[in-house]
Protein backbone atom coordinates (compact mmCIF):
# COMPACT_ATOMS: atom_id res chain seq x y z
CA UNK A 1 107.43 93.35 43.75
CA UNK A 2 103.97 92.04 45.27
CA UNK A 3 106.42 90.68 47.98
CA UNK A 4 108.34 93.22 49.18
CA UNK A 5 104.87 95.67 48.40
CA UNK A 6 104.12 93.65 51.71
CA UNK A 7 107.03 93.51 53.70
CA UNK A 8 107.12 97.68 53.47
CA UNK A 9 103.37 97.41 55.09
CA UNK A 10 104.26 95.30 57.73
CA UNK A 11 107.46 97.36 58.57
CA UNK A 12 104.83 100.35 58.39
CA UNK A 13 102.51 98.75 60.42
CA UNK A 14 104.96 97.51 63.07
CA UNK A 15 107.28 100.26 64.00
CA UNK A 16 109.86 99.61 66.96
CA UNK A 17 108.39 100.55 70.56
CA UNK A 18 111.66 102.44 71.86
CA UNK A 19 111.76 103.20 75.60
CA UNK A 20 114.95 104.33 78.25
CA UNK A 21 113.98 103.01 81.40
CA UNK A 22 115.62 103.59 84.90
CA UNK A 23 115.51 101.99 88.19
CA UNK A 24 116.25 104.77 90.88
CA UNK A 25 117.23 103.06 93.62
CA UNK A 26 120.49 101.35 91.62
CA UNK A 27 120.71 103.80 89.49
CA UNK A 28 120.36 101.11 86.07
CA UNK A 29 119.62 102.50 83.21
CA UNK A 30 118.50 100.32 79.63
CA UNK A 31 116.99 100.51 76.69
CA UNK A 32 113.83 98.03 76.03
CA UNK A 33 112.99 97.73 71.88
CA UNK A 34 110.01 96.03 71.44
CA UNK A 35 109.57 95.12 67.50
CA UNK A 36 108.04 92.63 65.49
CA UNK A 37 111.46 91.47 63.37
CA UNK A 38 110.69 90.57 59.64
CA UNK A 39 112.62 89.17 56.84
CA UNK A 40 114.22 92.56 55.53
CA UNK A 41 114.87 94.24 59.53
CA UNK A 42 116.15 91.38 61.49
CA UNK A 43 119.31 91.43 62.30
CA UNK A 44 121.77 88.66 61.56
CA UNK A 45 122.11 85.85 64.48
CA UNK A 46 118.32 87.23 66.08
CA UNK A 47 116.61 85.00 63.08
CA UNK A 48 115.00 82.87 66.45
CA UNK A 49 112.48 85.73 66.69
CA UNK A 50 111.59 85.93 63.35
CA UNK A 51 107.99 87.38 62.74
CA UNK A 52 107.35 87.19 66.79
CA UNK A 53 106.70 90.69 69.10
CA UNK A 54 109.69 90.16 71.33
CA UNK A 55 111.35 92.90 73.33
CA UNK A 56 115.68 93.43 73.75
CA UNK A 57 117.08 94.90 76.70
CA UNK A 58 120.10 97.14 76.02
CA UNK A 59 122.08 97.99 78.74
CA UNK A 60 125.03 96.88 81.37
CA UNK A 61 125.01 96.02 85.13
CA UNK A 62 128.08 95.74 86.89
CA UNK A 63 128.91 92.85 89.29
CA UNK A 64 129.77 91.92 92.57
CA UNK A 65 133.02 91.20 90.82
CA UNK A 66 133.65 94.60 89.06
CA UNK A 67 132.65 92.86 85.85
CA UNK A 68 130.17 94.61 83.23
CA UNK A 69 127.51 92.42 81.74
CA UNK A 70 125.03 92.78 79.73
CA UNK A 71 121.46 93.34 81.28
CA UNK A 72 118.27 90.82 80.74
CA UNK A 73 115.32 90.48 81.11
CA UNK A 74 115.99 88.30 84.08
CA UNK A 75 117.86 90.73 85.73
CA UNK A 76 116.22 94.13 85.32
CA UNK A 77 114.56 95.49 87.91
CA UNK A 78 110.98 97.20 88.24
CA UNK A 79 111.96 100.62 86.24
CA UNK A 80 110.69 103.86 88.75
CA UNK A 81 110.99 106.01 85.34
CA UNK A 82 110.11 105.48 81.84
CA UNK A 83 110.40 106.90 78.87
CA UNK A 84 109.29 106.46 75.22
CA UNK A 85 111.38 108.47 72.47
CA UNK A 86 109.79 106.61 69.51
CA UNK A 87 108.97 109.76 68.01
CA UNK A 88 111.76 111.48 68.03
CA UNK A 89 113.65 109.07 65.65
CA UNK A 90 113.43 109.74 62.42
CA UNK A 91 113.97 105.73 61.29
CA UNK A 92 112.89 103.78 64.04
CA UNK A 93 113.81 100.42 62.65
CA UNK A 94 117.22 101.65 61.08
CA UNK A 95 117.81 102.81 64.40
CA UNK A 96 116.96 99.44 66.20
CA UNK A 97 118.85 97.37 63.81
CA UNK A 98 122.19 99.88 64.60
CA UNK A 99 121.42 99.09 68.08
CA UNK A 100 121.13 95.22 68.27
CA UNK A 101 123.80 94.37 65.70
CA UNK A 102 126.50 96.65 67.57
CA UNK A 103 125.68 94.75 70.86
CA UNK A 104 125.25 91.17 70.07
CA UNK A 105 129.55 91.00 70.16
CA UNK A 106 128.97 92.80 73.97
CA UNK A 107 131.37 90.86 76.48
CA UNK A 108 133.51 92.02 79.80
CA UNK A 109 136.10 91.97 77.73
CA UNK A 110 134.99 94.78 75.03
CA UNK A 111 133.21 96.88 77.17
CA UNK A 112 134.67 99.73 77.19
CA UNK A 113 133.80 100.08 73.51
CA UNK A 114 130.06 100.41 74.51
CA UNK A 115 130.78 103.32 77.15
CA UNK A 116 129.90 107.04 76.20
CA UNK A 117 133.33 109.20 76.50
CA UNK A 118 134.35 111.68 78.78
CA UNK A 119 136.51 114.88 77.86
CA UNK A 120 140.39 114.41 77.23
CA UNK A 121 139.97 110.64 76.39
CA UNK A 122 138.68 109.45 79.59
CA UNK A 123 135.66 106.94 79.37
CA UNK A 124 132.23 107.50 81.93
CA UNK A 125 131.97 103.45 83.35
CA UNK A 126 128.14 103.78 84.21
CA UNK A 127 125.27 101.87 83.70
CA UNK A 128 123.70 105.47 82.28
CA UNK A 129 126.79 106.10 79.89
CA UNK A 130 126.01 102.59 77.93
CA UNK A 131 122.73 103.20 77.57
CA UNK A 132 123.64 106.94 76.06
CA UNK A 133 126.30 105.43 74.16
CA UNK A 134 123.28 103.07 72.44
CA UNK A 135 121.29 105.66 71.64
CA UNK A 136 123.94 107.41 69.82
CA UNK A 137 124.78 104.48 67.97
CA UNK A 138 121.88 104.03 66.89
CA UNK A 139 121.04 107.44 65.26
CA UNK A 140 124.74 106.97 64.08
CA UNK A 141 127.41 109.86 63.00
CA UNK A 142 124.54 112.53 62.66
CA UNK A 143 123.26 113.41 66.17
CA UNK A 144 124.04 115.97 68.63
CA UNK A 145 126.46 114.86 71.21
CA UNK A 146 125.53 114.11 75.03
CA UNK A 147 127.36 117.38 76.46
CA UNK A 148 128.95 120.90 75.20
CA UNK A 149 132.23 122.12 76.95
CA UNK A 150 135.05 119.38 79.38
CA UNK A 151 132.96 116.97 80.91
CA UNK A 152 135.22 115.03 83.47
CA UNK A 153 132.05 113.85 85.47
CA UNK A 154 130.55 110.54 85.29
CA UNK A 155 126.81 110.09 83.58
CA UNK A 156 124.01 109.49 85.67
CA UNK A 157 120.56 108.82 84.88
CA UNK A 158 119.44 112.41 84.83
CA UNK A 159 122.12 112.53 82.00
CA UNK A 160 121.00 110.09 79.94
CA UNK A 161 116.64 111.75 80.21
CA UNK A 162 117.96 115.12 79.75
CA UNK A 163 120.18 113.77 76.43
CA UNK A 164 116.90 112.13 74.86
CA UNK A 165 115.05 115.54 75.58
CA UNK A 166 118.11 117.59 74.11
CA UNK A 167 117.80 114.89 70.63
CA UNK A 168 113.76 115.69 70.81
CA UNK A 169 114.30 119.77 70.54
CA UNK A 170 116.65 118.86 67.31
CA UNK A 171 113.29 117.12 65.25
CA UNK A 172 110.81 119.48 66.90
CA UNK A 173 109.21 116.65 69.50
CA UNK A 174 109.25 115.92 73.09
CA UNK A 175 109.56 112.19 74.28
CA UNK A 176 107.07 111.07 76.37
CA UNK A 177 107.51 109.81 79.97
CA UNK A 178 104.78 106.93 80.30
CA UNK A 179 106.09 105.75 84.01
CA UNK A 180 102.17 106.43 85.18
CA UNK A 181 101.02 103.85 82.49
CA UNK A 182 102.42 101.16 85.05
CA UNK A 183 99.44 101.33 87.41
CA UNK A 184 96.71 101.04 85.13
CA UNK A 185 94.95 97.51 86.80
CA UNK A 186 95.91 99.45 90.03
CA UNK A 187 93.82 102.94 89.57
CA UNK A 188 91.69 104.30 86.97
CA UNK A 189 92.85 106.50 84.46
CA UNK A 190 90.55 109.39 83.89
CA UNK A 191 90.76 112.38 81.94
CA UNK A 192 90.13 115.93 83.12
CA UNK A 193 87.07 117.15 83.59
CA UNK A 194 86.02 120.39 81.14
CA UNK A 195 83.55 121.50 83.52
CA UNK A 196 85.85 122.58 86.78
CA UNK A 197 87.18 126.04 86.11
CA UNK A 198 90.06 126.49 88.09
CA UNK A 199 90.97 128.97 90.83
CA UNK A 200 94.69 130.36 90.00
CA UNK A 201 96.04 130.41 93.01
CA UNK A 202 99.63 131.35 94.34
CA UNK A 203 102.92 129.03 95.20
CA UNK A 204 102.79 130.02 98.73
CA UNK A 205 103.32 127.57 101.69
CA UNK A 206 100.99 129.08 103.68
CA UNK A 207 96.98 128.42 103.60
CA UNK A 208 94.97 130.45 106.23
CA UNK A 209 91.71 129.13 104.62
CA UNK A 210 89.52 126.37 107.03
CA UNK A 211 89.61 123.18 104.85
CA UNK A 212 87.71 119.92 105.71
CA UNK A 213 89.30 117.13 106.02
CA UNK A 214 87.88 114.63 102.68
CA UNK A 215 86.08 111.98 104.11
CA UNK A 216 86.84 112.78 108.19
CA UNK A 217 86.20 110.66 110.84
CA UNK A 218 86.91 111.02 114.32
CA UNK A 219 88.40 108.29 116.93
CA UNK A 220 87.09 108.33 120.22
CA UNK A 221 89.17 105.55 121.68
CA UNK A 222 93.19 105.45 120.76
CA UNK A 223 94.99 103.60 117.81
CA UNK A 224 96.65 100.49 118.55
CA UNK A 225 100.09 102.93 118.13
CA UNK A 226 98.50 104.98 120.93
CA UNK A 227 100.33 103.54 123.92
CA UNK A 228 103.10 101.29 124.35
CA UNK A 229 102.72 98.19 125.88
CA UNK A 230 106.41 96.69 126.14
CA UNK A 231 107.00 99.00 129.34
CA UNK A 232 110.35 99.31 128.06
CA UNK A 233 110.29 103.01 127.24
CA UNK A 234 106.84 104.66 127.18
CA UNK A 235 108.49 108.15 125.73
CA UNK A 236 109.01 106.79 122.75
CA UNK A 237 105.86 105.13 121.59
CA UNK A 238 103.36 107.13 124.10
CA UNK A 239 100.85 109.12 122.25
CA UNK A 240 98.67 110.37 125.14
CA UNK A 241 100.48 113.80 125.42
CA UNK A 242 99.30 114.96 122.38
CA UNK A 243 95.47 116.47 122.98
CA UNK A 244 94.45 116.53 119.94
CA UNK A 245 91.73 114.73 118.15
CA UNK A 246 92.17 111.36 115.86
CA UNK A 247 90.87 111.35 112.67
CA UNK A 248 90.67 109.56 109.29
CA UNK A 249 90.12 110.46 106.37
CA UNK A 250 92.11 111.39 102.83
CA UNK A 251 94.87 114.12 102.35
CA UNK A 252 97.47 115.21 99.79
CA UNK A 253 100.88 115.03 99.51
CA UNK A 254 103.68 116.84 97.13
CA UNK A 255 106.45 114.98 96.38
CA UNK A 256 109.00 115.01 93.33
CA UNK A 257 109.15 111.10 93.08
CA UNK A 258 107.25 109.60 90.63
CA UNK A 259 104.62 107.03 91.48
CA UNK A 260 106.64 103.98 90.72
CA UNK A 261 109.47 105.42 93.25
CA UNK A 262 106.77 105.71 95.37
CA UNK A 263 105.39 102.13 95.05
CA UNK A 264 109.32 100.74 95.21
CA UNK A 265 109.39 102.78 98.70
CA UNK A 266 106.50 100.53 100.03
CA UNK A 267 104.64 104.32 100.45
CA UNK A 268 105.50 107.59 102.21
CA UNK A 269 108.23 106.53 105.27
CA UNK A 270 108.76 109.28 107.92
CA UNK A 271 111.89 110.66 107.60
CA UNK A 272 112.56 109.24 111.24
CA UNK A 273 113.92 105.76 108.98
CA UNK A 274 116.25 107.48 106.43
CA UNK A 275 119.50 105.90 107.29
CA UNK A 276 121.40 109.35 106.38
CA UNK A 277 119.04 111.09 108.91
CA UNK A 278 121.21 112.90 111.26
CA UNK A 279 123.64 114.06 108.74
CA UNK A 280 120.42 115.93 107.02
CA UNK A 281 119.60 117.39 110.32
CA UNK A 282 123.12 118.98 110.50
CA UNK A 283 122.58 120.53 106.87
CA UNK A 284 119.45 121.94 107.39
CA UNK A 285 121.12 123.73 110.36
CA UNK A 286 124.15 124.79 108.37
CA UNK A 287 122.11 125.47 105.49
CA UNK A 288 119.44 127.76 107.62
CA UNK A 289 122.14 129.17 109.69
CA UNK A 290 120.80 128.23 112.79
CA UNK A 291 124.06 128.43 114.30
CA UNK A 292 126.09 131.17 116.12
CA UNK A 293 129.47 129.41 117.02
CA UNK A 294 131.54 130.14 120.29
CA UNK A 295 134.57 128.58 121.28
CA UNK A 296 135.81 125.78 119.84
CA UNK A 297 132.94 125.19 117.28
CA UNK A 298 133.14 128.09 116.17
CA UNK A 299 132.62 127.94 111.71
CA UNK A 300 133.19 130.65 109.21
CA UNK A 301 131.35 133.10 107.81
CA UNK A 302 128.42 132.02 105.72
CA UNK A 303 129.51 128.06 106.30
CA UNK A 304 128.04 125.27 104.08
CA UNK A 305 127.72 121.88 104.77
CA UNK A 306 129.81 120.26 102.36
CA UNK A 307 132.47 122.34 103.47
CA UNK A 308 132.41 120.66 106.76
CA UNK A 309 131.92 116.83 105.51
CA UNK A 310 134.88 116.20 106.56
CA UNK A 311 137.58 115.99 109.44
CA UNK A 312 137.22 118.20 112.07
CA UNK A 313 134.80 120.51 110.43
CA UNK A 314 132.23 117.71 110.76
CA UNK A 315 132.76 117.78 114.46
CA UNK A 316 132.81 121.17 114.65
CA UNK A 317 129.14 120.92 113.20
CA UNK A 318 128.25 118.21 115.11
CA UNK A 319 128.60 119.20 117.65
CA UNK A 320 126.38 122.49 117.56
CA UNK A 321 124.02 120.16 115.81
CA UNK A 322 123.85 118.46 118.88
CA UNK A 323 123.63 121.71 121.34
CA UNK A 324 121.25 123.26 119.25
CA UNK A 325 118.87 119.64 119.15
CA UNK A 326 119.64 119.90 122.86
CA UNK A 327 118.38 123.18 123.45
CA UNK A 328 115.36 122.74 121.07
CA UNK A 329 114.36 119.34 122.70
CA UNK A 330 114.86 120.88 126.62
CA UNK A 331 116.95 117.57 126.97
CA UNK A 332 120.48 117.01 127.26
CA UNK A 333 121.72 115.43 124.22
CA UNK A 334 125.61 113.59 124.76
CA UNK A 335 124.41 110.76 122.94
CA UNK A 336 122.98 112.00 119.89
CA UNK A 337 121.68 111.38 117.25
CA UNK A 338 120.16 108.21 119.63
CA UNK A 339 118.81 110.46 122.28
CA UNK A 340 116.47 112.30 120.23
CA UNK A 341 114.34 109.02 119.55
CA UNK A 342 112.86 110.17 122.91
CA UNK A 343 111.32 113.10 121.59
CA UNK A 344 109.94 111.72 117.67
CA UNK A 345 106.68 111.86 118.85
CA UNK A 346 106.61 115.64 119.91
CA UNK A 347 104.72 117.51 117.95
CA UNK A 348 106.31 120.35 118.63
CA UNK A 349 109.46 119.49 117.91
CA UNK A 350 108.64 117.57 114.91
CA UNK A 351 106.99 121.13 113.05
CA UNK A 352 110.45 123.09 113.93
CA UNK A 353 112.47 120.10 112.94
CA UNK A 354 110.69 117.52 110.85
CA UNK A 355 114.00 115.24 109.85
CA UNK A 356 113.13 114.57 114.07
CA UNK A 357 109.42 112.91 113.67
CA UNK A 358 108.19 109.69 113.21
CA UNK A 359 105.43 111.38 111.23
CA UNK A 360 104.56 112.07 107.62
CA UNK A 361 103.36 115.28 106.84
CA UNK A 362 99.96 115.19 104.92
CA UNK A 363 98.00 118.43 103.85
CA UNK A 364 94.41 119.14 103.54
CA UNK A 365 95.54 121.71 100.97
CA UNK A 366 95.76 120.77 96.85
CA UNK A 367 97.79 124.42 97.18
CA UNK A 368 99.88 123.44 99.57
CA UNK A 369 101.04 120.06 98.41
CA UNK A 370 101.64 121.56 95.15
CA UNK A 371 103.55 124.21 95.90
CA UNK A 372 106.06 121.72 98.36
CA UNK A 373 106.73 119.95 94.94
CA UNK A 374 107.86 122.56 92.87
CA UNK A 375 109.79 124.34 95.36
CA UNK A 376 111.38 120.92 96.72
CA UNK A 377 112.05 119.87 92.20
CA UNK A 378 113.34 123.61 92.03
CA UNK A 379 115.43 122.90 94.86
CA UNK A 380 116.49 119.70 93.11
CA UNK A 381 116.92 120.57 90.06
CA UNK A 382 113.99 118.18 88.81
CA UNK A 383 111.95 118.73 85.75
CA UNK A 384 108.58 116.57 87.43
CA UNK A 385 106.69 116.79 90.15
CA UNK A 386 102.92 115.28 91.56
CA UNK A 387 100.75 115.35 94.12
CA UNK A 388 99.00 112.50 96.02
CA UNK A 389 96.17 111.62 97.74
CA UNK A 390 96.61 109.33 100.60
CA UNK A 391 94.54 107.47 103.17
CA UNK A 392 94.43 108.73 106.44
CA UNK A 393 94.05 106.50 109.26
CA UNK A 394 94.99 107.85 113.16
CA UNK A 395 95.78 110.66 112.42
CA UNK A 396 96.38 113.85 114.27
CA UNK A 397 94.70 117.25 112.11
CA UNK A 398 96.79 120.58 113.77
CA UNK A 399 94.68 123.74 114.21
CA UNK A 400 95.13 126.97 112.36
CA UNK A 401 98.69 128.39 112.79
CA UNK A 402 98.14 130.90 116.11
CA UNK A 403 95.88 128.69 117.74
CA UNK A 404 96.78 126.73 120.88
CA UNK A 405 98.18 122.63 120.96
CA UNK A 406 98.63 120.57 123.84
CA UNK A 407 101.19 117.99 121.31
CA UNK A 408 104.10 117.93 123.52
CA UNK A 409 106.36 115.50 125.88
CA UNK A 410 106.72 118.92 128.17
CA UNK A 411 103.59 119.36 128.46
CA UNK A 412 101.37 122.23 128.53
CA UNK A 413 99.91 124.10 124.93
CA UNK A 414 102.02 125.88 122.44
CA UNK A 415 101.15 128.19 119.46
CA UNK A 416 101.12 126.09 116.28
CA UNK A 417 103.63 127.49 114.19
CA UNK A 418 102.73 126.84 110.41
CA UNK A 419 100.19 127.05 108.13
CA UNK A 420 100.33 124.49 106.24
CA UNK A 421 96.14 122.82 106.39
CA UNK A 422 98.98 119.94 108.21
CA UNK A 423 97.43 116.42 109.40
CA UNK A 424 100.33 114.16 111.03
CA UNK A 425 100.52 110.52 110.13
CA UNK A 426 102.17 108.79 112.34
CA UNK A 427 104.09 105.64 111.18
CA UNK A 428 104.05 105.36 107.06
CA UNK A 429 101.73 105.61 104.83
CA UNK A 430 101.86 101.93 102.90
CA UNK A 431 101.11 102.14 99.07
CA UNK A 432 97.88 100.63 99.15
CA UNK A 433 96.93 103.85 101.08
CA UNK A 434 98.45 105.99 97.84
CA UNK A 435 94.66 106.47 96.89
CA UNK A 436 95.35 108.75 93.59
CA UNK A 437 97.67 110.82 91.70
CA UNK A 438 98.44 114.15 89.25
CA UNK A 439 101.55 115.30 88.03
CA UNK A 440 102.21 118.77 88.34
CA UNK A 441 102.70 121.59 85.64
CA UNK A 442 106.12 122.73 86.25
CA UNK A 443 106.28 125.50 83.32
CA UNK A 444 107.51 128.58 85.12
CA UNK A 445 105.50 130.46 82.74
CA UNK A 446 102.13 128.89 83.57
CA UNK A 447 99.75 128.89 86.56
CA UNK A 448 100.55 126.48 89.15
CA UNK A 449 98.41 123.37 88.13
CA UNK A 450 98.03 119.95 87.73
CA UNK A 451 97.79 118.03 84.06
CA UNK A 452 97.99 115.34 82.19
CA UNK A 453 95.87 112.22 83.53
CA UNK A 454 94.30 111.79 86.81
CA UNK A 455 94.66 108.16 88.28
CA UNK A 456 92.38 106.76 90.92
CA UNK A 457 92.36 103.63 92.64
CA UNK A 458 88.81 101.75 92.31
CA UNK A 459 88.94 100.91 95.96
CA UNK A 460 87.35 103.91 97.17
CA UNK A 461 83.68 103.16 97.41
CA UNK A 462 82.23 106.18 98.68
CA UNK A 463 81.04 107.76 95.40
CA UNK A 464 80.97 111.63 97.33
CA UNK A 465 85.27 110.82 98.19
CA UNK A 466 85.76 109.54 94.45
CA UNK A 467 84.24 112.61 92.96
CA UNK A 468 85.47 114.89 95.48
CA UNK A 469 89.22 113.81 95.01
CA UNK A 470 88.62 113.65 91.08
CA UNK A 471 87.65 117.28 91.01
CA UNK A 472 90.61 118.55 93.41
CA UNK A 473 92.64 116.71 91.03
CA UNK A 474 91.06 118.65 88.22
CA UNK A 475 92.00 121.88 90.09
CA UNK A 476 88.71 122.56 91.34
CA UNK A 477 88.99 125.62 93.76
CA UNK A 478 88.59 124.72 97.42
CA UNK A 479 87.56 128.32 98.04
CA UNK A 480 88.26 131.67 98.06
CA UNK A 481 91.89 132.26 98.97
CA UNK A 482 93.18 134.25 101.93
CA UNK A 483 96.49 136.08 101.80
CA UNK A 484 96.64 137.17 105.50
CA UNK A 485 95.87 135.05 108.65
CA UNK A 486 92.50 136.23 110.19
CA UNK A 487 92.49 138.18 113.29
């Protein structure tokens, strides 16, 4: 009795670490159970890691070759989300055990025995399904299933979070996504500070207030990007039309990508380098009808772009796309979507159309960056959202929305047509410039704020910047608000 009096400690003391973890860009999804295995909980044939912490990987990739295999540690990739649901099952270690014994006999072969179901018999061949079908094998017969109604549609990665959250309501918990906890020897973690009260201020895109810049400095001379010096084509890579001061500094940034997505990325990329870049320019035009057809381009009432993906409807759309890029631009545009590399670096043209810019769109405003997040994961259907903080370096801070610019390959000053606290980055903003980060409260029924943990890198060494970003983070107000533009 004395004996197994200390094998029920151990198993006490030692509970499974269980955690669904996803890398975004190939949309893999896998289980990781980290355990120390005794005597009484290791499975039969894992005896190797008797009494050691080791961690299994439960999951499937497919092949070049169309063939399933199981995933390793050798071939997962760095996970963009994570998530651990160890408290939401009631018998962690029963649960593990399920888990690895089912999927030591895993080959080709069998695999469709390890793949979650669809409605009327048909089988859902993803990475995301296998890992769903795990976790339901491991709480065994009594757990809600991954859908209500016919599902004929594959599962996807969203599927397989939103099924762990759905098994958390049924026990009363809430599993936790740790994907920040990856950057801890990159940025401090820090807790919010109890003596900021915080301003509640609206979900507007629109901030008529004068913000400083955190940390500005001003360039006399240009940045090496300022001028090209290949004499190949000067209208590309010539900044000297746009009159407008250089600065550096520190600015935020909404986004609904979480900070390993962000890392993956390399940074913040102008939108200029999506591959799929034209075909989002003629959906935003469709989308904010833009378009009056005539003649032979002419589209139906209240037209959406998937309607026109195809066939002649995407021609139809393209080319309005192009007239309307044409007549925006003040170029001709036959050759599009090549000819409107000449104008990336208009400002101008990169605030009416930003899919158009080699820029990336940085705000002075917390309020602003945080609103562009949860409208952009409303828009998405996302559940998370953060803001950033990013080094500034060249580049261009846009005056209050009325006031005159001088940013354009035309020449002469325009009206600035947003408020939006906007300072232009051109070229990326590279990781190591990813300075801190908040995620954002996305309750519907709460004020728009930020929560949880605030990370900071430990490079900044100007102690005013560190506190300053550490209290924006915290919600701190950055003054009064103003609802109307000033006269």
């Amino acid at each position: 009795m004395g004996f197994e009096s200390k094998i029920e400690t151990r198993r006490t003391q030692f509970l499974p670490s269980l955690r669904l973890c996803c890398e975004e860009s190939t949309k893999t999804v896998w289980l990781e159970i980290t355990h120390i295995w005794t005597l009484s909980t290791c499975p039969p044939g894992y005896t190797k890691h008797l009494n050691t912490l080791s961690t299994i990987f439960i999951g499937c990739i497919l092949e070049r070759n169309q063939r399933w295999i199981a995933i390793g540690q050798n071939r997962t990739n760095n996970p963009s989300k994570v998530v651990d649901f160890t408290e939401i099952v009631p018998d962690a270690i029963n649960f593990a055990v399920n888990i690895v014994t089912h999927w030591m006999h895993f080959s080709h072969e069998n695999h469709k025995n390890y793949a979650k179901g669809l409605s009327l018999g048909k089988l859902s061949l993803t990475s995301a399904s296998f890992a769903m079908m795990a976790i339901k094998t491991g709480f065994g017969k009594k757990v809600a299933d991954t859908y209500s109604g016919i599902r004929i549609e594959d599962f996807s990665p969203t599927d397989a979070f939103n099924y762990l959250d759905t098994l958390g309501r049924t026990v009363g918990k809430t599993p936790k996504d740790i994907s920040s906890e990856l950057f801890k020897d990159e940025f401090i973690e820090m807790q919010e500070s109890d003596n900021i009260v915080a301003d509640d201020i609206p979900m507007a895109l629109f901030d008529y207030r004068k913000l400083p810049l955190i940390g500005r400095e001003e360039h006399d001379k240009f940045m090496p990007y300022a001028k090209d010096s290949t004499g190949k084509d000067s209208s590309v890579t010539d900044f000297n039309h746009i009159k407008l001061k250089i600065v550096s500094g520190y600015a935020f940034r909404g986004d609904t990508r979480s900070p390993t997505e962000i890392k993956l990325a390399g940074g913040f990329l102008p939108n200029f380098t999506r591959d799929d870049q034209w075909d989002l320019v003629q959906k935003q035009i469709i989308e904010k009808k833009l378009i009056s057809g005539t003649g032979e381009a002419t589209l139906p009432a209240g037209p959406t772009f998937g309607s026109f993906s195809q066939g002649g409807g995407k021609i139809a759309v393209d080319i309005q796309a192009r007239a309307l890029a044409s007549k925006q631009m003040g170029k001709s545009a036959p050759d599009l979507p090549f000819t409107h590399n000449q104008t990336r670096t208009d400002l101008h043209v990169y605030l009416t159309k930003e899919l158009l810019g080699i820029f990336v769109s940085l705000t002075k405003s917390v309020a602003i960056a945080s609103a562009f997040a949860a409208n952009t994961a409303l828009y998405q259907g996302k559940k998370t959202a953060w803001v950033y903080v990013c080094r500034v370096t060249g580049g261009f801070e846009l005056p209050q929305k009325g006031e005159m610019m001088e940013a354009s390959l035309e020449g002469g000053a325009k009206r600035v047509s947003k408020a939006e606290q906007e300072v232009a980055q051109p070229g990326m903003v590279d990781w190591a410039d990813v300075v801190a980060f908040r995620e954002l409260d996305l309750n519907p029924n709460a004020p728009l704020l930020l929560k949880n943990k605030v990370y900071i890198r430990n490079s900044i060494k100007e102690q005013s910047v560190f506190i300053e970003i550490f209290e924006l983070l915290c919600n701190k107000s950055q003054g009064p608000w103003i609802s109307q533009p000033p006269l």
